[in-house]
N, C-alpha and C. Protein backbone atom coordinates (compact mmCIF):
# COMPACT_ATOMS: atom_id res chain seq x y z
N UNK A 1 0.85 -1.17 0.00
CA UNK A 1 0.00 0.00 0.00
C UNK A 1 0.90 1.24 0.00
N UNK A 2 0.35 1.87 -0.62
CA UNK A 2 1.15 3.60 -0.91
C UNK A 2 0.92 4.87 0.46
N UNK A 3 1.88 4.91 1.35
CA UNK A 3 1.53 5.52 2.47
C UNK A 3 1.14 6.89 2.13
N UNK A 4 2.00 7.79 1.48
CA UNK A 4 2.19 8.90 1.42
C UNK A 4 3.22 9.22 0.18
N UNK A 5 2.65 10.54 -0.60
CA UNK A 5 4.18 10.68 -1.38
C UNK A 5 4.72 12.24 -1.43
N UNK A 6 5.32 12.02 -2.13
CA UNK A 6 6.23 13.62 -2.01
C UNK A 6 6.27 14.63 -2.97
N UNK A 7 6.01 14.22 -4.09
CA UNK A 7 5.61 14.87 -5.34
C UNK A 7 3.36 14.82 -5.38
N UNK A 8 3.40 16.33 -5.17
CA UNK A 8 1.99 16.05 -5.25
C UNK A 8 1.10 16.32 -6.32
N UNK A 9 1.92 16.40 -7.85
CA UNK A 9 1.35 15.97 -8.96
C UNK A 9 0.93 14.71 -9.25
N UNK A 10 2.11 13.68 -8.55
CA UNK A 10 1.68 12.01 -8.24
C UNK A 10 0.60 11.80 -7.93
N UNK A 11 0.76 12.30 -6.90
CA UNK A 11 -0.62 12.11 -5.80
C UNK A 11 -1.55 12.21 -6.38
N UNK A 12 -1.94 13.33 -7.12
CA UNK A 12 -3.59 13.81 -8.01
C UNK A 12 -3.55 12.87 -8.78
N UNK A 13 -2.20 12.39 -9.75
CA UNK A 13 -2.72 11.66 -10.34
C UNK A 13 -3.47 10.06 -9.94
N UNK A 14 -2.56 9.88 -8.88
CA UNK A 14 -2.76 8.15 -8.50
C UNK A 14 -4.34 8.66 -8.33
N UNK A 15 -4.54 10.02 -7.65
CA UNK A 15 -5.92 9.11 -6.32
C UNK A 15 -6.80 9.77 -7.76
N UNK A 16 -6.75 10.75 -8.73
CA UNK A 16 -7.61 11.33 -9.91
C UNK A 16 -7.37 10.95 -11.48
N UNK A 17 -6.37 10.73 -11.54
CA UNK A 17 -6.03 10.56 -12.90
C UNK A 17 -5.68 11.53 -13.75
N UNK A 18 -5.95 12.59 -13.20
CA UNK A 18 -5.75 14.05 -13.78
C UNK A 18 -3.75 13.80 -14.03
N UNK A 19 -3.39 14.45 -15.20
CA UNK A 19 -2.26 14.34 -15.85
C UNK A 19 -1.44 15.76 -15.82
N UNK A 20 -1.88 16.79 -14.64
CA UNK A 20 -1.82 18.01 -14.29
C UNK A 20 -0.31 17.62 -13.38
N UNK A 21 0.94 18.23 -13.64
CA UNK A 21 2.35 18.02 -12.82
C UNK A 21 2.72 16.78 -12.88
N UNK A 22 2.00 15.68 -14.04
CA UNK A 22 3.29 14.84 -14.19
C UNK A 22 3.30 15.30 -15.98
N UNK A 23 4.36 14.34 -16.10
CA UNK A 23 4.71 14.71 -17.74
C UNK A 23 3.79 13.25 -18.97
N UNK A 24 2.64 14.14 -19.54
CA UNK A 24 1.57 13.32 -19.48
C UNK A 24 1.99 11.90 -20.44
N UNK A 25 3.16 11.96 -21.28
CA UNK A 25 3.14 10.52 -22.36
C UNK A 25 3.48 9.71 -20.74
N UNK A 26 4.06 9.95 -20.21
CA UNK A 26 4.64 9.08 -18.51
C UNK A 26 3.05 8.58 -18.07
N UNK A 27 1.73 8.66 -18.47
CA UNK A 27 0.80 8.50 -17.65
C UNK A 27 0.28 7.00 -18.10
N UNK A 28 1.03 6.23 -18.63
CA UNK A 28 0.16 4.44 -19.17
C UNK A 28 1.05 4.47 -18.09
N UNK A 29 2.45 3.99 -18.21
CA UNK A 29 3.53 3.41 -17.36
C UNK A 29 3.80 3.87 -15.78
N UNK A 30 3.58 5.00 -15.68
CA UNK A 30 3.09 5.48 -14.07
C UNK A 30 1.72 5.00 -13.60
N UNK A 31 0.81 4.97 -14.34
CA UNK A 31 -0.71 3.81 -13.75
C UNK A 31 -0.12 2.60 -13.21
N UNK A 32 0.52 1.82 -14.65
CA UNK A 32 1.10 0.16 -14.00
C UNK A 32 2.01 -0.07 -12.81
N UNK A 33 2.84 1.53 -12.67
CA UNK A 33 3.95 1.39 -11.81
C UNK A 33 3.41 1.73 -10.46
N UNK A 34 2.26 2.80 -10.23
CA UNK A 34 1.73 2.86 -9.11
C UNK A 34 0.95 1.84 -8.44
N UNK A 35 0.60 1.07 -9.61
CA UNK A 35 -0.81 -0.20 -9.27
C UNK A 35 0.28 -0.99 -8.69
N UNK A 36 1.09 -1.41 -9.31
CA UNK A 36 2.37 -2.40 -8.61
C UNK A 36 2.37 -2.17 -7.16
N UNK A 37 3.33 -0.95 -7.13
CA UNK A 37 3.47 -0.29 -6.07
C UNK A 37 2.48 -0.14 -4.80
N UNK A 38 1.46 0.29 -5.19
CA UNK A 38 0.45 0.18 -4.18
C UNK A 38 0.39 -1.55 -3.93
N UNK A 39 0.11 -2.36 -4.46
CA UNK A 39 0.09 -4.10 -4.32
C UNK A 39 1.47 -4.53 -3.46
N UNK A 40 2.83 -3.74 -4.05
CA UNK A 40 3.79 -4.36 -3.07
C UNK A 40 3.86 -4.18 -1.99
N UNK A 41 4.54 -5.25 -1.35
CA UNK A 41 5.04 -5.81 0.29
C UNK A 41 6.56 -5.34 0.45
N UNK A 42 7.42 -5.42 -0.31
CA UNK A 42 8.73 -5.42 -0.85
C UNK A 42 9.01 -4.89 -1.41
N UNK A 43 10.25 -4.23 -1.60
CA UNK A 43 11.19 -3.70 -2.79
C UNK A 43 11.46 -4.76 -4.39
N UNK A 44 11.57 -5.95 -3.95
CA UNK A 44 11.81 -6.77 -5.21
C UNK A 44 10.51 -6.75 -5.89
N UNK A 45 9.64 -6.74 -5.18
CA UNK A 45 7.83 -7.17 -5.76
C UNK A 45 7.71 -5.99 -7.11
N UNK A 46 8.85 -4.92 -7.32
CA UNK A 46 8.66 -4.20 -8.63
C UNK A 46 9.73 -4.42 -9.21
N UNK A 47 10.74 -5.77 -9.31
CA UNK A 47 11.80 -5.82 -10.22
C UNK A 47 11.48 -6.01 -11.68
N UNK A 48 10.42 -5.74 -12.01
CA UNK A 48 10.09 -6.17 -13.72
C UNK A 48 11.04 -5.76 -14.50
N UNK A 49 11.01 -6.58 -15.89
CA UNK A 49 11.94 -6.13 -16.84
C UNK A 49 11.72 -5.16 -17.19
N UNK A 50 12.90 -4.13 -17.29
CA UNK A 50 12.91 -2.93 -18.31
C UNK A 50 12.69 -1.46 -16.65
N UNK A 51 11.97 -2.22 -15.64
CA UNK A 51 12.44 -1.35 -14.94
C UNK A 51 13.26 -0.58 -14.21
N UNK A 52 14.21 -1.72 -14.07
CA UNK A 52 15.86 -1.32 -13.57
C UNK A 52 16.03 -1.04 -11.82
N UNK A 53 14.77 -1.72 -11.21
CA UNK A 53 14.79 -1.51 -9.80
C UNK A 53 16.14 -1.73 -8.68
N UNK A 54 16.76 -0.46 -8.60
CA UNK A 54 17.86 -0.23 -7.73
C UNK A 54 18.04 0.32 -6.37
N UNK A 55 18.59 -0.06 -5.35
CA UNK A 55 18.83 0.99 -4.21
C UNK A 55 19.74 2.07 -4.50
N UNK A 56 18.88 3.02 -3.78
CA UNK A 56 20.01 4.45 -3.99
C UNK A 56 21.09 5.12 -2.56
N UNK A 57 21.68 5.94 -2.98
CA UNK A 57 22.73 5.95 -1.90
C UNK A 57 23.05 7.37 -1.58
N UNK A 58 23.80 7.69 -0.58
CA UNK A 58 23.86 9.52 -0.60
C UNK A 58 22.59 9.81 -0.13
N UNK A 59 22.17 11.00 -0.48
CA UNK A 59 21.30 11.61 0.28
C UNK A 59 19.70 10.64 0.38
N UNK A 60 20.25 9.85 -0.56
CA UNK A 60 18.80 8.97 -0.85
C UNK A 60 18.92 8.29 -0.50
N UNK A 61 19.94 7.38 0.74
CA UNK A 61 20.01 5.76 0.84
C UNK A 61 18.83 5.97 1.80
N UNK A 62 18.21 4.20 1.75
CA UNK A 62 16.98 4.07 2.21
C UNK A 62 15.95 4.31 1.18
N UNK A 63 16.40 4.43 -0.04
CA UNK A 63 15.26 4.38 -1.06
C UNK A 63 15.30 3.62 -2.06
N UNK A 64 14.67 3.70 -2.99
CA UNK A 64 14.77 2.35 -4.12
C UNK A 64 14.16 3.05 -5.57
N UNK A 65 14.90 3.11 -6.26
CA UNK A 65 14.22 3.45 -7.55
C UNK A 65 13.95 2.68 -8.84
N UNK A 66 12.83 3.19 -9.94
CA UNK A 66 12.63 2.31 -10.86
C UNK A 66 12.23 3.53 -12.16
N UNK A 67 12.66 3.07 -12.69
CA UNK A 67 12.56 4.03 -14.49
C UNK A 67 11.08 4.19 -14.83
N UNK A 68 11.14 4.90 -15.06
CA UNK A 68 9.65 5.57 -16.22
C UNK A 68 10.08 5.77 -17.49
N UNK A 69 10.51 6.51 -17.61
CA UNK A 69 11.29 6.77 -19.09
C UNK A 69 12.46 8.34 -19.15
N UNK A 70 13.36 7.52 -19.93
CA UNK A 70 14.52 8.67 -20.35
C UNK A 70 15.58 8.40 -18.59
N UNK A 71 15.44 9.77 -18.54
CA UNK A 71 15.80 10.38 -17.31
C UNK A 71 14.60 10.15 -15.79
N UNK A 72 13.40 10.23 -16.21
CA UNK A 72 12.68 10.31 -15.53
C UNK A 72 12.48 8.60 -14.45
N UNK A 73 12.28 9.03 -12.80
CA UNK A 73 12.11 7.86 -12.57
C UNK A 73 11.40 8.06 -11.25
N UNK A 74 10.74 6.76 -10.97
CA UNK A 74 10.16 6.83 -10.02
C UNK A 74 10.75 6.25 -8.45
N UNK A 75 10.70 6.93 -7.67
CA UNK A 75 11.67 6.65 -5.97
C UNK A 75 10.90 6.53 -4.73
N UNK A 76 11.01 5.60 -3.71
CA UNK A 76 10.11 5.61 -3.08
C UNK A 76 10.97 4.52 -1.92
N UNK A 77 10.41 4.44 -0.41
CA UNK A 77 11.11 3.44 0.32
C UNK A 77 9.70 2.55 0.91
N UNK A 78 10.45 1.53 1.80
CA UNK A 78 9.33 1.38 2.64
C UNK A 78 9.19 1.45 3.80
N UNK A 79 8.42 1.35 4.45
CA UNK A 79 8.03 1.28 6.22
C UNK A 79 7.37 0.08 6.26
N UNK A 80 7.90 -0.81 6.56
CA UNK A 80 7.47 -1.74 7.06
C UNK A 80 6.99 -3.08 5.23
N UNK A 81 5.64 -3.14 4.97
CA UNK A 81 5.47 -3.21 3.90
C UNK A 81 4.00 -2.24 2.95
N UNK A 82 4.69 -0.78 3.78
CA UNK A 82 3.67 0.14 2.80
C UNK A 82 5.28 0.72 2.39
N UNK A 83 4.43 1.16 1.02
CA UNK A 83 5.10 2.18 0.07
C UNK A 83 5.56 3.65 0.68
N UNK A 84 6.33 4.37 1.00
CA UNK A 84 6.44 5.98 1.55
C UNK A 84 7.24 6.73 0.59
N UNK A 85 6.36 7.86 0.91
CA UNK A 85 7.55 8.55 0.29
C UNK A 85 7.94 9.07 -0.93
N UNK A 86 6.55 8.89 -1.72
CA UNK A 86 6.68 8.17 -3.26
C UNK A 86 7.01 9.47 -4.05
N UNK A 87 8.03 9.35 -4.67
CA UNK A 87 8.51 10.58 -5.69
C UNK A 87 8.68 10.19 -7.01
N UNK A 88 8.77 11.59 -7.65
CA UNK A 88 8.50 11.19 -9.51
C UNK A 88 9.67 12.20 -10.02
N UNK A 89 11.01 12.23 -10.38
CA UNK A 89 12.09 13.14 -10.36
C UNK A 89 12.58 12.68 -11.77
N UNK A 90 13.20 13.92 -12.13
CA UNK A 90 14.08 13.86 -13.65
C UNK A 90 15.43 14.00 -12.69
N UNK A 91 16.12 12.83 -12.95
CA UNK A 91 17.17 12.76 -12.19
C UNK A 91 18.38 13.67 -12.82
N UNK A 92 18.18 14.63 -13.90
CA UNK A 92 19.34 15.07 -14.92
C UNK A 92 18.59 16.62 -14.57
């Protein structure tokens, strides 16, 4: 389950669908990646192909990220087995 996130263009979109503050071709593959996300228990539970699910380090250790497209990716940790935290960043 998705506790909370940090980007609150995400947010409108997960809980509305509205495509208002994210970058809208990102909106098929951010649906599947949030539906995941909300369903996972775990960090591995989103290793799918092509997503590239990694831990991050530096100011971000304690988080885990996974690609959307290009540059763009999606970051998020957990508490326990809810989702926190959930961010949507152009890492460039």
């Amino acid at each position: 389950m998705i506790k909370n996130f940090r980007h609150k263009g995400l947010e409108r979109f997960f809980q509305t669908d509205s495509k208002r503050g994210i970058q809208p071709q990102h909106a098929g593959k951010l649906r599947v990646q949030l539906t995941a996300l909300e369903h996972a228990v775990r960090p591995k539970d989103l290793d799918a192909p092509g997503w590239r699910l990694h831990s991050l380090t530096g100011d971000w250790r304690g988080f885990f990220s996974i690609t959307v497209n290009g540059n763009w990716r999606l970051v998020f940790r957990f508490e326990g087995t809810d989702a926190a935290d959930v961010d949507y960043i152009d890492y460039h």
